[in-house]
N, C-alpha and C. Protein backbone atom coordinates (compact mmCIF):
# COMPACT_ATOMS: atom_id res chain seq x y z
N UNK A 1 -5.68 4.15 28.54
CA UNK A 1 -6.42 3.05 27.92
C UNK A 1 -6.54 3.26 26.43
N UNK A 2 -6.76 4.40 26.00
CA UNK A 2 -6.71 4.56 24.65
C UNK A 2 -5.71 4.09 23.81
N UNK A 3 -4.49 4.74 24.67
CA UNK A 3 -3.11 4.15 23.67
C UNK A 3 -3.01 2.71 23.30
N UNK A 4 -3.74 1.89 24.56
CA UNK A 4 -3.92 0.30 24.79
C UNK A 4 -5.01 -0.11 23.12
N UNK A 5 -5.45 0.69 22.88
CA UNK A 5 -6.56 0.38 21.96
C UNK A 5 -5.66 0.48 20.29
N UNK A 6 -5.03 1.40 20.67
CA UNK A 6 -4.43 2.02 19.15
C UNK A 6 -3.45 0.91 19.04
N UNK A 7 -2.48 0.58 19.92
CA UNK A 7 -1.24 -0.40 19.43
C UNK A 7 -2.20 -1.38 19.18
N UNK A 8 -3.21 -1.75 19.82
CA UNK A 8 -4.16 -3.15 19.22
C UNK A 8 -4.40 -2.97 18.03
N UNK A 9 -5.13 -1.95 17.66
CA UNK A 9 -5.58 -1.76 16.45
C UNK A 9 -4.61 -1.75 15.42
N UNK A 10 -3.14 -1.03 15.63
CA UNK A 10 -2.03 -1.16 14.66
C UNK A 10 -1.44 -2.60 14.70
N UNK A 11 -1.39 -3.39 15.91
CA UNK A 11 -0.82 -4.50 15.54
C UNK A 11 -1.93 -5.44 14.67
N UNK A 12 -3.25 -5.60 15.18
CA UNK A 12 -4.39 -6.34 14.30
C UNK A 12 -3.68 -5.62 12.89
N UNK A 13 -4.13 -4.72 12.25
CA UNK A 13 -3.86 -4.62 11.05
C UNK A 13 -2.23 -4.81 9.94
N UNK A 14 -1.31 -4.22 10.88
CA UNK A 14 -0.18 -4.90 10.41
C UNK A 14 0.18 -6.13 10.27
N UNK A 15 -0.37 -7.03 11.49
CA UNK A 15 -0.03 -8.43 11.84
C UNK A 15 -1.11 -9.06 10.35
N UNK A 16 -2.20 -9.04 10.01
CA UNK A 16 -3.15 -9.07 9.08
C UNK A 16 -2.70 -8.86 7.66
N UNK A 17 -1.98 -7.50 7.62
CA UNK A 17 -1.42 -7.51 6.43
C UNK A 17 0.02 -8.33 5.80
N UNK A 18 0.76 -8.51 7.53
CA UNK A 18 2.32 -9.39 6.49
C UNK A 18 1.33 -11.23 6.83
N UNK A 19 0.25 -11.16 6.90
CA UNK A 19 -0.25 -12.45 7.12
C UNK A 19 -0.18 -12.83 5.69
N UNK A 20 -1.59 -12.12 5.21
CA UNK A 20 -2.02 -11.91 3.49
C UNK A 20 -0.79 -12.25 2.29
N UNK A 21 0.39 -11.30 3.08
CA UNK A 21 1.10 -11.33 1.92
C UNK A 21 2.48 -12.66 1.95
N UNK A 22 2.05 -12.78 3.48
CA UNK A 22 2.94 -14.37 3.24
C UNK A 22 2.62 -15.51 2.99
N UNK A 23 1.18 -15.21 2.91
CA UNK A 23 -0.02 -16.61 2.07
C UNK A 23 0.43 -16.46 0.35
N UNK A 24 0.57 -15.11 0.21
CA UNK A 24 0.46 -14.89 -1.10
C UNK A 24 1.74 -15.10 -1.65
N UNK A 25 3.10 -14.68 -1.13
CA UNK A 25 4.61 -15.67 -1.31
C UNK A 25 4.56 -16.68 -1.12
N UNK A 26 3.91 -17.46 -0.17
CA UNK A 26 3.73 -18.87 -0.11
C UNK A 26 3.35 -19.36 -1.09
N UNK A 27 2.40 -19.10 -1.86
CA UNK A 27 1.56 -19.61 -2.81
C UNK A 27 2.37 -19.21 -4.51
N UNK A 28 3.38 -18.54 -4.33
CA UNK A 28 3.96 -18.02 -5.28
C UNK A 28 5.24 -18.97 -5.15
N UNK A 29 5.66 -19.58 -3.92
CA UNK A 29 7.04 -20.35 -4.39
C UNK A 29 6.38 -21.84 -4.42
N UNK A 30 5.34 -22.43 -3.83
CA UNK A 30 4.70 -23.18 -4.31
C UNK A 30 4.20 -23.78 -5.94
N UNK A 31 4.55 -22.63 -6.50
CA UNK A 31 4.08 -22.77 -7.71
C UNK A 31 2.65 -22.67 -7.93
N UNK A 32 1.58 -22.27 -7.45
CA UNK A 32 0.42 -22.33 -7.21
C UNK A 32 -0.37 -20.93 -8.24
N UNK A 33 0.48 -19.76 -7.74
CA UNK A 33 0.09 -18.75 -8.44
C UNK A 33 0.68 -18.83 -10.03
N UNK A 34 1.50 -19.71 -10.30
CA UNK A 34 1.91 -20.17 -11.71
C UNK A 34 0.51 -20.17 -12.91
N UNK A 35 -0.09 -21.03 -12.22
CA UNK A 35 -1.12 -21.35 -12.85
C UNK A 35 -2.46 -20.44 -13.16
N UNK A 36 -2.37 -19.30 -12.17
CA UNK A 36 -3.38 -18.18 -12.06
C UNK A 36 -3.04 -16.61 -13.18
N UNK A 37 -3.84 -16.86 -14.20
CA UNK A 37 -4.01 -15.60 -14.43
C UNK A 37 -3.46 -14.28 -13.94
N UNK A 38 -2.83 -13.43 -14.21
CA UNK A 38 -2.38 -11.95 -13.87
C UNK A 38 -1.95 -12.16 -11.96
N UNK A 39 -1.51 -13.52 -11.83
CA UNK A 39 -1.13 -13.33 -10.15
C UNK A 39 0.32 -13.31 -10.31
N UNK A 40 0.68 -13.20 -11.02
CA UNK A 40 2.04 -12.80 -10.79
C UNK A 40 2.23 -10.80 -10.01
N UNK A 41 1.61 -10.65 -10.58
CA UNK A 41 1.45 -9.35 -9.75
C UNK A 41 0.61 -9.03 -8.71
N UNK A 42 0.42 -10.01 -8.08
CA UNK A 42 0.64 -9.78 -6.44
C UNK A 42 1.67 -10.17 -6.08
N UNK A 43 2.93 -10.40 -6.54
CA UNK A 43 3.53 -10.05 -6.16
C UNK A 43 5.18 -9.17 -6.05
N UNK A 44 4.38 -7.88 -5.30
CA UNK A 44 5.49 -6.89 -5.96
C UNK A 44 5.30 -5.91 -5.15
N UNK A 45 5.97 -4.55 -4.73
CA UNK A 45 5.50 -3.72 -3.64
C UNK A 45 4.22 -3.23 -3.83
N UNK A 46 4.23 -2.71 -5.04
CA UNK A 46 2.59 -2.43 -5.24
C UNK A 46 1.51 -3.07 -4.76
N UNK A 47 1.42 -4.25 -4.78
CA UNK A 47 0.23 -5.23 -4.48
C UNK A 47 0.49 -4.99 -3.08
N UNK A 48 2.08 -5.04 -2.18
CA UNK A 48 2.03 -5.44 -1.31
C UNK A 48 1.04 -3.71 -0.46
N UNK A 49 1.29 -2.81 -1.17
CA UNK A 49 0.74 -1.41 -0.84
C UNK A 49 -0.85 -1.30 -0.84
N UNK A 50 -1.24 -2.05 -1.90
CA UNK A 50 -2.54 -2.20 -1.84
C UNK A 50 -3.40 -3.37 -1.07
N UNK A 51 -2.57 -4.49 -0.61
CA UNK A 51 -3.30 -5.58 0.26
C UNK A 51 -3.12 -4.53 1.47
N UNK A 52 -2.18 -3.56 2.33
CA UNK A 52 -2.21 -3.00 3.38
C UNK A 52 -2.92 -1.86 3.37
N UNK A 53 -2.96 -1.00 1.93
CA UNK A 53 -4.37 0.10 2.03
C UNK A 53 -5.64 -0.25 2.20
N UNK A 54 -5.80 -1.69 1.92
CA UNK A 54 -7.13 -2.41 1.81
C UNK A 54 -7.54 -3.08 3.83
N UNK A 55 -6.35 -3.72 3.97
CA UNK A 55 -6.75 -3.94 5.31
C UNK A 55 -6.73 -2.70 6.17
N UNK A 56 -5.95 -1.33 6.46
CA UNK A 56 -6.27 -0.76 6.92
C UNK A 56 -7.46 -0.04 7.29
N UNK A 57 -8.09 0.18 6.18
CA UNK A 57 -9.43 0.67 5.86
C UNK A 57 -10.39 0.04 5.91
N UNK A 58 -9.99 -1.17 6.64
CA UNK A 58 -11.09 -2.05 7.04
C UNK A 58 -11.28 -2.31 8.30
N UNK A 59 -9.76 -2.07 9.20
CA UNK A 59 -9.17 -2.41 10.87
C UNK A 59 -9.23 -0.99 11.60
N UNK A 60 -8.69 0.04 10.66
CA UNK A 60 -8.42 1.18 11.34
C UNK A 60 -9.58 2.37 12.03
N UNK A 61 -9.30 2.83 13.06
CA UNK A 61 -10.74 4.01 12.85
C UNK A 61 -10.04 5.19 12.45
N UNK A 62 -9.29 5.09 12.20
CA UNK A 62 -8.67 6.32 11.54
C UNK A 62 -8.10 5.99 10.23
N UNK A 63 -8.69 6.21 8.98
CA UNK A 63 -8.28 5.94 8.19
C UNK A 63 -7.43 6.42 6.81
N UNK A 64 -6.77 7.53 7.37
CA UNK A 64 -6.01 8.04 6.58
C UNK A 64 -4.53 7.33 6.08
N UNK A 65 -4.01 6.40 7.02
CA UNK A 65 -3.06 5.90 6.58
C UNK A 65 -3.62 4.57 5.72
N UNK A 66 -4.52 4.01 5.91
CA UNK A 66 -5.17 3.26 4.68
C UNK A 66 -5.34 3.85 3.36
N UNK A 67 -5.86 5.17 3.26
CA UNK A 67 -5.74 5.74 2.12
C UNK A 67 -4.76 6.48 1.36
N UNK A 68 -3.37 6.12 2.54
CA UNK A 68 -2.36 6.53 1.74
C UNK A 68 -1.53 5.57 1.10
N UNK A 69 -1.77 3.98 1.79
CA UNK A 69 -1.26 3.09 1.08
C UNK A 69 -1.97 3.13 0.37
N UNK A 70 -2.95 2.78 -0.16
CA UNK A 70 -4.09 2.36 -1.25
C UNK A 70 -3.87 3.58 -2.42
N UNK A 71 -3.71 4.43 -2.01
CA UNK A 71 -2.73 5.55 -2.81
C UNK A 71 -1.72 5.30 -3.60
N UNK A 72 -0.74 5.08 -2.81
CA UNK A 72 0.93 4.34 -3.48
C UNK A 72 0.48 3.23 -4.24
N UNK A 73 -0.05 2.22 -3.73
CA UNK A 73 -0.34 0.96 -4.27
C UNK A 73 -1.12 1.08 -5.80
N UNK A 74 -2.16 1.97 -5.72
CA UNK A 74 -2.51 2.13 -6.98
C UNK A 74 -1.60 3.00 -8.24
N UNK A 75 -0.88 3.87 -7.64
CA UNK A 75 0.13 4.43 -8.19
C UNK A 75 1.21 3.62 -9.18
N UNK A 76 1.61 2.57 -7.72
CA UNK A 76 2.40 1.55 -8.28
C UNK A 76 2.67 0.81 -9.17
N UNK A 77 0.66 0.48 -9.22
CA UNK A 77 -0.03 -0.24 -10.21
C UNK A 77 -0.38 0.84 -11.20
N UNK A 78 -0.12 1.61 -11.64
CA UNK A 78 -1.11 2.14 -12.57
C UNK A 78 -1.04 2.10 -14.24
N UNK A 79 0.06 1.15 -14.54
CA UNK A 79 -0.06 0.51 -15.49
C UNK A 79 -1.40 -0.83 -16.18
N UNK A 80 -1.80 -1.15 -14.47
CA UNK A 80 -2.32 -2.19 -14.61
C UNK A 80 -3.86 -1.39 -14.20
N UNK A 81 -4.21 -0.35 -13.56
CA UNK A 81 -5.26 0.68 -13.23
C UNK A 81 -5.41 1.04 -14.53
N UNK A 82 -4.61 1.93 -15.15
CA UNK A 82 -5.16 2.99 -16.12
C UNK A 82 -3.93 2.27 -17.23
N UNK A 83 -4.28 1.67 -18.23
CA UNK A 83 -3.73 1.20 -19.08
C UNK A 83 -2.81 2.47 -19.79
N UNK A 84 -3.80 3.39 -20.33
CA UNK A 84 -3.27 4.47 -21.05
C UNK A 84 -1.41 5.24 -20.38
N UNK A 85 -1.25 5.32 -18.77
CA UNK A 85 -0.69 5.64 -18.30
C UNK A 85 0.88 4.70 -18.07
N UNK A 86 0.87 3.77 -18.89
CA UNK A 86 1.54 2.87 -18.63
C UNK A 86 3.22 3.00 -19.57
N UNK A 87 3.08 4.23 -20.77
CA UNK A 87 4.15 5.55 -20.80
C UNK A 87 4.62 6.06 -19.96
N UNK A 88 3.41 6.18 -18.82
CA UNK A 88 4.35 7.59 -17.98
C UNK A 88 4.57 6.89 -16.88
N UNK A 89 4.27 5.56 -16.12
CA UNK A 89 4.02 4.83 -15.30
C UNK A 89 5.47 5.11 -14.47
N UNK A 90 6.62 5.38 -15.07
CA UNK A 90 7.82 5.51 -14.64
C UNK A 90 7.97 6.79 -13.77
N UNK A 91 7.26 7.81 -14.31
CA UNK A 91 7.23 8.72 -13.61
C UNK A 91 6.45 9.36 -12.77
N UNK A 92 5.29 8.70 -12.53
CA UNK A 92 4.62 8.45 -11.59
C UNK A 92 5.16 8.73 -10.07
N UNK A 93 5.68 7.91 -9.57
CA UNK A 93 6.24 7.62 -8.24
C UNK A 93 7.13 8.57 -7.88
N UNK A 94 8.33 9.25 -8.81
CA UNK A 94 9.14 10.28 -8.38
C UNK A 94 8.44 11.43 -8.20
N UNK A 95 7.05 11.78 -9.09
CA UNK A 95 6.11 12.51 -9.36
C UNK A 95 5.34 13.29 -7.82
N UNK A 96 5.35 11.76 -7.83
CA UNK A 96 4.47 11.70 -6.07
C UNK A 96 5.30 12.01 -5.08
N UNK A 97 6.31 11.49 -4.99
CA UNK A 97 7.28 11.99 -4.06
C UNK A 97 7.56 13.60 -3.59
N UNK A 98 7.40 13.94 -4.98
CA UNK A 98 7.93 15.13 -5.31
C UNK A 98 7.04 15.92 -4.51
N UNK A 99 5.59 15.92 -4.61
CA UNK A 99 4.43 16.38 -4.38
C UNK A 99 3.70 16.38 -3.13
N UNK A 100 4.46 15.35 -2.80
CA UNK A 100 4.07 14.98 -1.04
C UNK A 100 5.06 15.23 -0.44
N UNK A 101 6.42 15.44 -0.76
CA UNK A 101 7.70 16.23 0.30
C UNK A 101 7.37 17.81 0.07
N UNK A 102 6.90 18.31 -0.89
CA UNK A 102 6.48 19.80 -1.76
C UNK A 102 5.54 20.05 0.04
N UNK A 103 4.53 19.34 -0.32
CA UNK A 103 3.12 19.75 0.63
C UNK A 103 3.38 19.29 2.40
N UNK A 104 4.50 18.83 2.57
CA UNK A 104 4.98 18.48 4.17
C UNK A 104 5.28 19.74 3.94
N UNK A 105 6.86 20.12 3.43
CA UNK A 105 7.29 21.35 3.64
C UNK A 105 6.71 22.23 3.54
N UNK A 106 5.87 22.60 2.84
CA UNK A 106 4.54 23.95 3.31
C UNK A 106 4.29 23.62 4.14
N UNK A 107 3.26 22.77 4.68
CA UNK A 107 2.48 22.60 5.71
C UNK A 107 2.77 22.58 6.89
N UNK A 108 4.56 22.22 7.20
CA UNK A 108 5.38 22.27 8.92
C UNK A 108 5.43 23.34 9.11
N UNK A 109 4.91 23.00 10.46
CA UNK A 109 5.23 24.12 11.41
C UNK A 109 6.72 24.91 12.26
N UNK A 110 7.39 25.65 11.89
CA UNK A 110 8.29 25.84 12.91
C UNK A 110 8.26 25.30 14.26
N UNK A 111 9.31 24.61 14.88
CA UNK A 111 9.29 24.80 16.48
C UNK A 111 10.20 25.69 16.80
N UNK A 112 10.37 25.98 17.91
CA UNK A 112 10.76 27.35 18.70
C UNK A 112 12.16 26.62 19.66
């Protein structure tokens, strides 16, 4: 029964998040977001990383994979987060990569 609970819970939140972001393409070939202030950047992977770190962490009871999109997503963004960073903004992401394949490979375990 549990497992019954978790695919619910992953489909509610996935199904939720490509909802959001096909309102938000919708509204972007509409021409709608034309007219809005800084909405051009929703749409882009970043935004799309942060509308799914945001719903996770709202659907999930486990919320670590919410905080790892919301992670990337701000990353993504962090030209538009931390102005100052918007020099290094490029290197950011390979940065992270780097740092989170670094800390898997410590952290695996051999199997036998």
């Amino acid at each position: 029964m549990a497992n019954s609970t978790k695919t619910s819970n992953d489909r509610l939140s996935y199904g939720i998040t490509i909802l959001i972001f096909g309102f938000v393409f919708l509204l972007d070939k509409l021409g709608i977001l034309a007219n809005i202030p800084y909405a051009k950047n929703l749409i882009s992977v970043g935004a799309f990383f942060l509308i799914a770190g945001i719903v996770f962490l709202i659907t999930q009871p486990k919320k670590a994979l919410g905080w790892i999109f919301l992670a990337v997503g701000i990353l993504l963004n962090a030209d538009i987060f931390f102005g100052w960073l918007s020099n290094y903004s490029n290197l950011i992401v390979p940065l992270g990569l780097i740092i989170a394949g670094t800390a898997m490979v410590l952290t695996s375990k051999k199997r036998n």
